[in-house]
Protein backbone atom coordinates (compact mmCIF):
# COMPACT_ATOMS: atom_id res chain seq x y z
CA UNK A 1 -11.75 28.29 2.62
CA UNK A 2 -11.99 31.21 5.06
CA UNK A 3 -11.04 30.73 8.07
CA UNK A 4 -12.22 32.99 10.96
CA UNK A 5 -9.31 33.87 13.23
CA UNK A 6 -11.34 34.78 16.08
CA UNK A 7 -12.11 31.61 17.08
CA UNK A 8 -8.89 29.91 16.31
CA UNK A 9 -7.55 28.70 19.19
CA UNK A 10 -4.07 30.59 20.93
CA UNK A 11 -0.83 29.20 20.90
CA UNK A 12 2.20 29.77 22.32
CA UNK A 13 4.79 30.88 19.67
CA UNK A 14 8.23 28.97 19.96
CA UNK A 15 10.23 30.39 16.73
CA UNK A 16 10.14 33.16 14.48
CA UNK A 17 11.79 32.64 11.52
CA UNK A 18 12.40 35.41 9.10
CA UNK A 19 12.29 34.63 5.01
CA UNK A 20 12.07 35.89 1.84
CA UNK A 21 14.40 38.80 0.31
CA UNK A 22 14.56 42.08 0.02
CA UNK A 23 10.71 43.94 -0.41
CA UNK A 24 9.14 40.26 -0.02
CA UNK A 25 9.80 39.44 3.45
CA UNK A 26 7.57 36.70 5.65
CA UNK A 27 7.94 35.40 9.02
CA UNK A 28 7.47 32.03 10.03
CA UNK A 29 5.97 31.62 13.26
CA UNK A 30 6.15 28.49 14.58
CA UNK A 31 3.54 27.63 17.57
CA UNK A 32 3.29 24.88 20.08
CA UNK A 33 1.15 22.87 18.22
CA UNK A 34 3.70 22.31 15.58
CA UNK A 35 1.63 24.45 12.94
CA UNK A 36 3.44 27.20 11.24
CA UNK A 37 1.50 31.12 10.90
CA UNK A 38 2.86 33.36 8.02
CA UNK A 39 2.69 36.49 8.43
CA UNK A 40 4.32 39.43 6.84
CA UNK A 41 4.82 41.21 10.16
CA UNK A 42 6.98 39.98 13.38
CA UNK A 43 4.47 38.91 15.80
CA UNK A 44 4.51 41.18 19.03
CA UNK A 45 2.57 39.03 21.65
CA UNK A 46 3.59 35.43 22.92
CA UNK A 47 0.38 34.04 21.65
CA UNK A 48 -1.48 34.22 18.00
CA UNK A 49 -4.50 32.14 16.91
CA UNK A 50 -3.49 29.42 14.92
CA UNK A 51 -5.25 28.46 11.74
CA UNK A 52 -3.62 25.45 11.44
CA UNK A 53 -5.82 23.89 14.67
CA UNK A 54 -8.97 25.04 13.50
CA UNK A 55 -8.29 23.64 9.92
CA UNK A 56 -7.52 20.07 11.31
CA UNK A 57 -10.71 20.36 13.84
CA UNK A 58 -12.36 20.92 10.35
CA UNK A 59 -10.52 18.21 8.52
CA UNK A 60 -11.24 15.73 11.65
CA UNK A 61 -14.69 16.15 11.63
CA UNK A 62 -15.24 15.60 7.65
CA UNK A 63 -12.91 12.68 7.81
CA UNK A 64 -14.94 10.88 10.67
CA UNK A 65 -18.09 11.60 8.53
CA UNK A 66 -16.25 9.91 5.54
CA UNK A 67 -14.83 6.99 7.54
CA UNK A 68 -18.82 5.38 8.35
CA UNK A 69 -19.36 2.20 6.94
CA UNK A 70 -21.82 1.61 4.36
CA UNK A 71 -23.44 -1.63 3.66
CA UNK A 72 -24.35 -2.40 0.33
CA UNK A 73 -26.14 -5.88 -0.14
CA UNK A 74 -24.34 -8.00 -3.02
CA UNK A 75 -25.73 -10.85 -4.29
CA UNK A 76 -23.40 -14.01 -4.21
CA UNK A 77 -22.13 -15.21 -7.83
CA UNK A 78 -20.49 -18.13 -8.42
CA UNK A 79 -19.22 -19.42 -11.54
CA UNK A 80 -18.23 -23.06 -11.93
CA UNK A 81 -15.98 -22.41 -14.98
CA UNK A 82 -14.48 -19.29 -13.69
CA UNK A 83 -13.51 -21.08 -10.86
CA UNK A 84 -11.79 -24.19 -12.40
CA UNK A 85 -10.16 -21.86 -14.83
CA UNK A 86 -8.65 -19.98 -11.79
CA UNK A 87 -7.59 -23.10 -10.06
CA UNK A 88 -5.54 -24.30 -13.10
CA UNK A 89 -3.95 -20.75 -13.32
CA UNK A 90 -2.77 -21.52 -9.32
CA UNK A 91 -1.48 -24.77 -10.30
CA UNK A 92 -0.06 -23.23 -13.78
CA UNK A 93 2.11 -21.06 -11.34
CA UNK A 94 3.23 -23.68 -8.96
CA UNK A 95 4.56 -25.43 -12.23
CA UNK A 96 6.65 -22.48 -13.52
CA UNK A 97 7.60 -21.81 -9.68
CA UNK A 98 8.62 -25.08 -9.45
CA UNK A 99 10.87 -26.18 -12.62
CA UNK A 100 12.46 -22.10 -12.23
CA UNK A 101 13.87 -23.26 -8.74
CA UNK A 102 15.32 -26.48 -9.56
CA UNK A 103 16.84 -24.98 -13.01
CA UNK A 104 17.91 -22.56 -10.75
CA UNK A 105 16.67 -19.36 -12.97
CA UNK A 106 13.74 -16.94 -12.43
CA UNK A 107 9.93 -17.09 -13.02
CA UNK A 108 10.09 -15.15 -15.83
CA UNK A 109 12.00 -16.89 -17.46
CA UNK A 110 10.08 -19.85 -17.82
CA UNK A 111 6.87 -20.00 -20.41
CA UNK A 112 4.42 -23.20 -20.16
CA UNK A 113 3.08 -23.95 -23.14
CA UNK A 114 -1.07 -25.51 -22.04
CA UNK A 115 -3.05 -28.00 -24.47
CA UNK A 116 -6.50 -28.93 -23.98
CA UNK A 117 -6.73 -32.69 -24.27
CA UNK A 118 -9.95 -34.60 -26.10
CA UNK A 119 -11.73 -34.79 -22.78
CA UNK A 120 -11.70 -30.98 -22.27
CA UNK A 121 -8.89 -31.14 -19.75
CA UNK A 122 -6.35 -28.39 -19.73
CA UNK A 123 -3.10 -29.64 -19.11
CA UNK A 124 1.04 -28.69 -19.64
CA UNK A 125 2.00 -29.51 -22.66
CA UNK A 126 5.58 -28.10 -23.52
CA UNK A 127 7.96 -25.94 -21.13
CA UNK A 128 10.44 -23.55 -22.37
CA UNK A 129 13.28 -21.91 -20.42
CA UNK A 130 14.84 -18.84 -22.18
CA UNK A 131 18.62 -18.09 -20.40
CA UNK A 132 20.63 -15.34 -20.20
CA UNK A 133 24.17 -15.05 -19.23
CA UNK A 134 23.99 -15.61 -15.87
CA UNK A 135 21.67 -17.98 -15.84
CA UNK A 136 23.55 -20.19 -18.08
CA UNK A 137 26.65 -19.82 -15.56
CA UNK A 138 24.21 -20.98 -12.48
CA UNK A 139 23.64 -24.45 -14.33
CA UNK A 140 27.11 -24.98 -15.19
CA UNK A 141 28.12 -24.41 -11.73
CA UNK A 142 24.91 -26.29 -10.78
CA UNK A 143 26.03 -29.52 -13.11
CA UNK A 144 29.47 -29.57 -11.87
């Protein structure tokens, strides 16, 4: 993107700062706006159009063009089974949550083991625990 320097607005610069080594020298000018200009001579006036302000006027208008909202009718689904099957996963956590605090050990480490009983019911069937090291020395020091 080109950017005309002619209409770039003037700022003040506040530093020149020269870099680069020998035969591949830049200076850094460094306005009041905060931008930086490179150039590959010293500036000789106080002022030089800054490219930096008339990229972000740029930027500022697309990104208030891209920030509209758009409305988009949806249509509203609801599924009965989905929605039991999500409410058992909920109370599937609160389970593990629950028996990994009082054995004092972490969620992970806890697997529930879910039947589905005659009636169609899901419901917790078998728990298992799997302990490392340390949390095989948190119940001892829990027990005594």
């Amino acid at each position: 993107m080109e950017i005309n320097k002619k209409k770039a607005p003037q700022k003040a610069v506040v530093e020149i700062v020269k870099a680069g080594g020998w035969g591949n020298v830049t200076y850094l000018h460094k306005l009041e706006c905060g931008h930086t200009e490179i150039r590959k001579r010293h500036a000789g006036s106080k002022y030089i159009a800054c490219s930096g302000c008339v990229m972000a006027k740029e930027m500022e208008a697309t990104t208030k063009q891209l920030a509209q909202p758009i409305y988009v009718e949806t249509a509203v689904i609801y599924d009965p089974v989905a929605t039991e099957l999500a409410s058992f996963e909920q109370d599937i956590g609160r389970v593990r949550a629950s028996l990994a605090k009082a054995l004092g050990v972490t969620v992970g480490d806890v697997e529930l083991i879910v039947t589905e009983k005659d009636n169609g019911e899901l419901s917790v069937s078998q728990a298992m625990v799997f302990l490392g090291p340390s949390s095989i020395d948190n119940l001892i020091k829990s027990v005594k």
